[in-house]
C-alpha atoms as a PDB file:
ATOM      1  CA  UNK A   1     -16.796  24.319 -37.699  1.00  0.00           C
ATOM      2  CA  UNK A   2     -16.017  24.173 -34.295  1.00  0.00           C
ATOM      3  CA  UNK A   3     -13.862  21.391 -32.390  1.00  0.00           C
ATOM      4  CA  UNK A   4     -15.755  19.273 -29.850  1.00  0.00           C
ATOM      5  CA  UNK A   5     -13.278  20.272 -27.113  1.00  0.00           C
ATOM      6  CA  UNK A   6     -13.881  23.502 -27.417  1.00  0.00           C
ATOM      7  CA  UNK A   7     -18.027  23.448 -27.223  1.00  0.00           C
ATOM      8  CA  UNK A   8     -19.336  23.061 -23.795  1.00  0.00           C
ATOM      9  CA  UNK A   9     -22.850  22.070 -22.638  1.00  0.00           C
ATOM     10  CA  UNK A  10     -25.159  24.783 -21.650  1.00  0.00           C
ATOM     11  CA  UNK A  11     -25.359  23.647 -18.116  1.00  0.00           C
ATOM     12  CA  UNK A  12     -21.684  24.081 -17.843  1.00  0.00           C
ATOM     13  CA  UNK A  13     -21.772  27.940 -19.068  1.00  0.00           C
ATOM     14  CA  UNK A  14     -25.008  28.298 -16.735  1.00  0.00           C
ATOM     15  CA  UNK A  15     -22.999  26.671 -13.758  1.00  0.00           C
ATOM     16  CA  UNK A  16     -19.819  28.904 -14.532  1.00  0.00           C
ATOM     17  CA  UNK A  17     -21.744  32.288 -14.703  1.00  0.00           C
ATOM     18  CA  UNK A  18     -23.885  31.774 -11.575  1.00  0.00           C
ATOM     19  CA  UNK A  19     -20.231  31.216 -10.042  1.00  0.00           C
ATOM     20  CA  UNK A  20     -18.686  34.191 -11.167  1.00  0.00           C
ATOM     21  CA  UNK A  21     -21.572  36.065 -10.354  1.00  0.00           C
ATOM     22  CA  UNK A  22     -21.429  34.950  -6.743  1.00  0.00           C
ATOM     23  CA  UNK A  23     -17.861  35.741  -6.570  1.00  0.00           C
ATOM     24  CA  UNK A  24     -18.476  39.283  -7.234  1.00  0.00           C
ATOM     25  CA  UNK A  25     -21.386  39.122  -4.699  1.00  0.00           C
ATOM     26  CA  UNK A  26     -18.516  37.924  -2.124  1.00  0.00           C
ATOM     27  CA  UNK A  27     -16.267  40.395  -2.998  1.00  0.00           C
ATOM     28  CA  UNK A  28     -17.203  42.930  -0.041  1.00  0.00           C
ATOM     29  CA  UNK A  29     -16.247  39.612   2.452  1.00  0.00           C
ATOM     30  CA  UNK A  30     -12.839  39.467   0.155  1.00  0.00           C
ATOM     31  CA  UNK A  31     -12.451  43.230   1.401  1.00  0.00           C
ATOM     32  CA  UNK A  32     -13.142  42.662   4.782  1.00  0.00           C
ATOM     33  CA  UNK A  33     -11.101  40.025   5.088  1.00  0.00           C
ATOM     34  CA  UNK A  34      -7.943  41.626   3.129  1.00  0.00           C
ATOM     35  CA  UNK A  35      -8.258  44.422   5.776  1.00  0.00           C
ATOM     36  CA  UNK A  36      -6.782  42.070   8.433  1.00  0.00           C
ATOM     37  CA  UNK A  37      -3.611  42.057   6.452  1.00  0.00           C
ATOM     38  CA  UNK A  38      -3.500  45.641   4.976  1.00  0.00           C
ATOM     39  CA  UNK A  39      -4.302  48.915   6.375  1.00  0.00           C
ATOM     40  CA  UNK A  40      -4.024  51.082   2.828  1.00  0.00           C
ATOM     41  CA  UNK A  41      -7.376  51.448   0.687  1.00  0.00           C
ATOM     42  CA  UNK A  42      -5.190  50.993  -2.331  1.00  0.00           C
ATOM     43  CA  UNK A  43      -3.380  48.295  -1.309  1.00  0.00           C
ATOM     44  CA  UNK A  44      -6.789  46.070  -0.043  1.00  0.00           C
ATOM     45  CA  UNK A  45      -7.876  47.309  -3.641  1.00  0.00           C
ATOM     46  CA  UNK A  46      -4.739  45.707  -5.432  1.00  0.00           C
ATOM     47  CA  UNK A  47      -5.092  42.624  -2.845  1.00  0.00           C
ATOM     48  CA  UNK A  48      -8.689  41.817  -3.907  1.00  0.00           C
ATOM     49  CA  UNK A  49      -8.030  42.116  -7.743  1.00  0.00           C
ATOM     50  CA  UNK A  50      -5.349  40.079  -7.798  1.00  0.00           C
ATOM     51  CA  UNK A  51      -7.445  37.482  -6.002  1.00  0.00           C
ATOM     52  CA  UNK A  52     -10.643  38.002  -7.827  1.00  0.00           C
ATOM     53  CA  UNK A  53      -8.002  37.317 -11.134  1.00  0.00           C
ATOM     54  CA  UNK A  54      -6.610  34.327  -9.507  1.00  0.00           C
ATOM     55  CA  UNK A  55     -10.031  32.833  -8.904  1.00  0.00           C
ATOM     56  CA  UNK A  56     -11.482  33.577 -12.418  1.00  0.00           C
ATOM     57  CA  UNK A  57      -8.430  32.373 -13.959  1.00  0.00           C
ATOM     58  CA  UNK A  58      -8.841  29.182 -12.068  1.00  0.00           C
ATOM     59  CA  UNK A  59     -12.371  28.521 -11.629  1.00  0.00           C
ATOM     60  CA  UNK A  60     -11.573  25.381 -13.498  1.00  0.00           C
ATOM     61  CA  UNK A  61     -10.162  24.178 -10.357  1.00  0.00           C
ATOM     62  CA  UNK A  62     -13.277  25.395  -7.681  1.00  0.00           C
ATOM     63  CA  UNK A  63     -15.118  21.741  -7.283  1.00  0.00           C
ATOM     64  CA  UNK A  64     -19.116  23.217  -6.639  1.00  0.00           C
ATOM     65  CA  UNK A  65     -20.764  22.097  -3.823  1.00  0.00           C
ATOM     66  CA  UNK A  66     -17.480  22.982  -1.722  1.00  0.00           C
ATOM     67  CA  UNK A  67     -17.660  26.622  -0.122  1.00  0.00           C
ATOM     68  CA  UNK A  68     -16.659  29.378  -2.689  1.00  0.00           C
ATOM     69  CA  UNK A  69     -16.655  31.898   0.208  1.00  0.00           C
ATOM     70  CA  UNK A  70     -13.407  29.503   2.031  1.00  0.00           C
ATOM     71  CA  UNK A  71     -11.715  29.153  -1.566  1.00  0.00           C
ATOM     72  CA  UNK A  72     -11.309  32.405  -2.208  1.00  0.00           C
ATOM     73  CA  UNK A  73     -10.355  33.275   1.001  1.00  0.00           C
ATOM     74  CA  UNK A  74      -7.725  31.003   0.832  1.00  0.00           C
ATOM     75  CA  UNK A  75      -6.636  32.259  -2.455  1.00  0.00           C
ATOM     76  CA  UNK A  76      -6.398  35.891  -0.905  1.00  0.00           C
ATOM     77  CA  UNK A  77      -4.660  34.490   1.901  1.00  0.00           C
ATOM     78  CA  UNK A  78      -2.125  32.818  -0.080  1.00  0.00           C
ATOM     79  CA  UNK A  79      -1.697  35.694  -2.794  1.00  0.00           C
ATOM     80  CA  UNK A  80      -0.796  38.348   0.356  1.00  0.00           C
ATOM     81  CA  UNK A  81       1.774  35.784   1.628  1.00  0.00           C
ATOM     82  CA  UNK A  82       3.445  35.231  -1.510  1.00  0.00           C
ATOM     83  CA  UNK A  83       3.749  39.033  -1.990  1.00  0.00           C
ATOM     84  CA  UNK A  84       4.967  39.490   1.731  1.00  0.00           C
ATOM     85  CA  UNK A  85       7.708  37.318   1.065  1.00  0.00           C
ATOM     86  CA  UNK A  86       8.476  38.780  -2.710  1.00  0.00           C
ATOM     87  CA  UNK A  87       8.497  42.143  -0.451  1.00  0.00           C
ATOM     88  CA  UNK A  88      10.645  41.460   2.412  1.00  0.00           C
ATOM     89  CA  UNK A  89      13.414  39.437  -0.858  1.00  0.00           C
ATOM     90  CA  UNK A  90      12.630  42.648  -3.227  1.00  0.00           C
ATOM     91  CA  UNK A  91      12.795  46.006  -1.476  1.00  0.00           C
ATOM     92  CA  UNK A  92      11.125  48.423  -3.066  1.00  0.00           C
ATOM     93  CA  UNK A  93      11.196  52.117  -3.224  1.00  0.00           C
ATOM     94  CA  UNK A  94      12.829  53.943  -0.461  1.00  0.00           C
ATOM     95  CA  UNK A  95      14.502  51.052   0.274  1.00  0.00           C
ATOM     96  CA  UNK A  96      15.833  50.018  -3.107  1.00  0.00           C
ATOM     97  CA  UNK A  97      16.916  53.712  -3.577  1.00  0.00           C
ATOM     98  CA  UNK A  98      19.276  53.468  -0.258  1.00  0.00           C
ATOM     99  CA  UNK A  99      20.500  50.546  -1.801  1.00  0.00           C
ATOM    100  CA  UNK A 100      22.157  51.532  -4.509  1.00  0.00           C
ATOM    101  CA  UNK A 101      23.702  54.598  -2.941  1.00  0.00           C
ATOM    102  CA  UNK A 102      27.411  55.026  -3.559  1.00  0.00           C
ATOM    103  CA  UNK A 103      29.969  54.974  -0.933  1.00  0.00           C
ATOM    104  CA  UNK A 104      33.370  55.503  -1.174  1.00  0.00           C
ATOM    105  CA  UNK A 105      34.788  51.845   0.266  1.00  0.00           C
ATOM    106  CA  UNK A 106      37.111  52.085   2.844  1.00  0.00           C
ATOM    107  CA  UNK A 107      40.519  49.962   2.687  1.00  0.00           C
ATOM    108  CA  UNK A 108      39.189  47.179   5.254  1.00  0.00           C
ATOM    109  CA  UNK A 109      36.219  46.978   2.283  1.00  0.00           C
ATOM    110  CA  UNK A 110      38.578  46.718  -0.741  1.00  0.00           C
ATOM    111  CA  UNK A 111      40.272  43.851   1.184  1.00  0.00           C
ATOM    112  CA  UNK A 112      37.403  42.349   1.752  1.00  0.00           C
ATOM    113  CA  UNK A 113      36.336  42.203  -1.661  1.00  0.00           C
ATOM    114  CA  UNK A 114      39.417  40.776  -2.933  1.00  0.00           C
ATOM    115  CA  UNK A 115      39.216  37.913  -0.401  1.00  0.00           C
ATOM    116  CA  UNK A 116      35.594  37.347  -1.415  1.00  0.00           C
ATOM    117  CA  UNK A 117      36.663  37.668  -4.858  1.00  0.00           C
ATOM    118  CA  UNK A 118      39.401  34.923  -4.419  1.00  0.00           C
ATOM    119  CA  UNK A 119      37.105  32.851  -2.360  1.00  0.00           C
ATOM    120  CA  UNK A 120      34.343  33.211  -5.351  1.00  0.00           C
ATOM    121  CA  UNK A 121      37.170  31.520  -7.731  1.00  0.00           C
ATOM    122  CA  UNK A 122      37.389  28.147  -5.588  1.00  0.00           C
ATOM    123  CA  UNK A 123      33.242  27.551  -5.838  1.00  0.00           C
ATOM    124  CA  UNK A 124      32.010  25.404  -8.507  1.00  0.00           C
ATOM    125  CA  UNK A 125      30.755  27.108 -11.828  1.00  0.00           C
ATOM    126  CA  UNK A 126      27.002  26.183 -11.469  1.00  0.00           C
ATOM    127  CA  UNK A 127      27.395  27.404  -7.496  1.00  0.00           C
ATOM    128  CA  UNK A 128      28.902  30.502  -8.028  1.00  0.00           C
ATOM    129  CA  UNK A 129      26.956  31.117 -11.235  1.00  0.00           C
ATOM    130  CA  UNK A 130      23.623  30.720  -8.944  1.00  0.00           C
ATOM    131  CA  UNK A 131      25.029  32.736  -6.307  1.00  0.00           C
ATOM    132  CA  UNK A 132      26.132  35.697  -8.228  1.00  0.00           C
ATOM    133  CA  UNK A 133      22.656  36.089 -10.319  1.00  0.00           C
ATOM    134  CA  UNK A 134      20.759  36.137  -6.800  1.00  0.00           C
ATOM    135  CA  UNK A 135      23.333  38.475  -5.405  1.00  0.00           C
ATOM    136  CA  UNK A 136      22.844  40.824  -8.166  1.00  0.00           C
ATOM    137  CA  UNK A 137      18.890  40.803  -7.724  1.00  0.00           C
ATOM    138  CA  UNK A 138      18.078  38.262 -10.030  1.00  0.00           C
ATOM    139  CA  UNK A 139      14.901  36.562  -9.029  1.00  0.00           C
ATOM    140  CA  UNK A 140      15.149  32.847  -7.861  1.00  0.00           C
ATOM    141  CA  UNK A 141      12.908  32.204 -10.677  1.00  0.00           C
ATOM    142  CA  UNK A 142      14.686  34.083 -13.240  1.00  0.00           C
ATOM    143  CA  UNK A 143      17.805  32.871 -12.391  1.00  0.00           C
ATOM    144  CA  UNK A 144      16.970  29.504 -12.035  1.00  0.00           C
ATOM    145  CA  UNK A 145      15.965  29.190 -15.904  1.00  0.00           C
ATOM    146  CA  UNK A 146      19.114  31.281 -16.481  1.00  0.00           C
ATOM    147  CA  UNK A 147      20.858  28.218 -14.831  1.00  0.00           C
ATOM    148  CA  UNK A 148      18.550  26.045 -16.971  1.00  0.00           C
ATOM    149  CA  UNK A 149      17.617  23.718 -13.418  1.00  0.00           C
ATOM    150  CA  UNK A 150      14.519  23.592 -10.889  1.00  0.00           C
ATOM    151  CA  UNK A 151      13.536  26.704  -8.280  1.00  0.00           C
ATOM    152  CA  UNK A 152      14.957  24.207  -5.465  1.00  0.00           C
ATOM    153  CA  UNK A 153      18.102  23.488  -7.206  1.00  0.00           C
ATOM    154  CA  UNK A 154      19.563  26.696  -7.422  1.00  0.00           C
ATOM    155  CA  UNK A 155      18.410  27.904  -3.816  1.00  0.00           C
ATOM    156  CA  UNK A 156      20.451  25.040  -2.594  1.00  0.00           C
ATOM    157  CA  UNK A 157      23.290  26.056  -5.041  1.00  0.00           C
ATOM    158  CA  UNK A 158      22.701  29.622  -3.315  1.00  0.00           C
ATOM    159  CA  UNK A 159      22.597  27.979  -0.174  1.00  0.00           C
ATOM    160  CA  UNK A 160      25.844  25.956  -0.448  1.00  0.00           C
ATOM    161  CA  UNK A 161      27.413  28.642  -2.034  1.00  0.00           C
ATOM    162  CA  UNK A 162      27.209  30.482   1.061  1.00  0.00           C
ATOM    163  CA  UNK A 163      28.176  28.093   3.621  1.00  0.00           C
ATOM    164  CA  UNK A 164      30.927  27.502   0.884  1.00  0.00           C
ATOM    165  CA  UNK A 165      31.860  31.018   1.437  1.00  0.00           C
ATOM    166  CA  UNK A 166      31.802  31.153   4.914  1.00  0.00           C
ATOM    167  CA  UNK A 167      33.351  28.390   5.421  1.00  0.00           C
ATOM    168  CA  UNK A 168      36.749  29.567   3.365  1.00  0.00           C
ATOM    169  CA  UNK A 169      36.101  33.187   4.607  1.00  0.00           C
ATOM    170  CA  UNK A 170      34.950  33.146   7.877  1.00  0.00           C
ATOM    171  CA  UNK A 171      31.636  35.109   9.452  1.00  0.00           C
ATOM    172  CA  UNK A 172      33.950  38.372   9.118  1.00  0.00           C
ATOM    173  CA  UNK A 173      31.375  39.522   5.949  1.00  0.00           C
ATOM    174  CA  UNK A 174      28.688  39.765   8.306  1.00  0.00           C
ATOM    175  CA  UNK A 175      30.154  42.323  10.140  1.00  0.00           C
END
């Protein structure tokens, strides 16, 4: 026998499919509108399923009556500036690859790293603990359930950590 939470009155299932089937009548708009942000077929492509997801994931949250057309616009939107950002944090490809070239260090380098080393020793566990997972390319996320505290937490430890840093070092690293 089924629970009462899970059975839902016709209208609802009615109301929910004459939504979703609207969405996918708006998702030519979704592709015009992506290709102000993207020039790449594939990439408009990947920008528009990931919304269309998003939206059907939480159509629990669309009130009806409100324009469909602006909330899923705004859900595009959103989802393309949340993976500029993860982008511009994260390289990716050629980028990543250059990255992780090795060079020989030079001697200025080594001493440099043995100041920053000594400088790391002199920060707080839980600041150097967030600053070396994000160094090493540890999500903020990730880390910050690594750390066991909130997003904002450790990107202030990150942040502090830093000014920590430059602070005892000097802006010499940025050179």
């Amino acid at each position: 026998m089924a629970s009462s939470s899970s059975v839902r009155p016709a209208s609802h299932c009615k109301e929910k499919s004459a939504i979703e089937r609207e969405i996918v009548e708006l998702t030519p708009a979704l592709r015009a509108f992506a290709r102000r942000f993207l020039r790449s077929d594939d990439d408009i492509d990947d920008l528009v399923q990931e919304t269309l997801l998003k939206a059907l994931n939480s159509l629990h949250l669309y009130h009806p009556g409100t324009s469909l057309k602006s909330w899923l616009f705004t859900i595009l939107r959103n989802t393309f500036c949340t993976n500029y950002r993860r982008q511009k944090r994260e390289p990716a490809g050629m980028d990543a690859a250059m990255e992780q070239v090795a060079i020989a260090p030079t001697q200025e380098w080594v001493l440099r790293e043995h100041e920053l080393q000594r400088a790391l020793t002199h920060l707080s566990e839980d600041r150097r603990r967030a600053l070396t997972l994000v160094a090493a390319g540890t999500t903020y996320e990730d880390a910050a359930k690594m750390c066991g505290c909130r997003i904002g937490t450790l990107k202030s430890r990150v942040s502090r950590a830093r000014d920590c840093l430059i602070a005892m070092l000097g802006n010499n690293l940025a050179d």
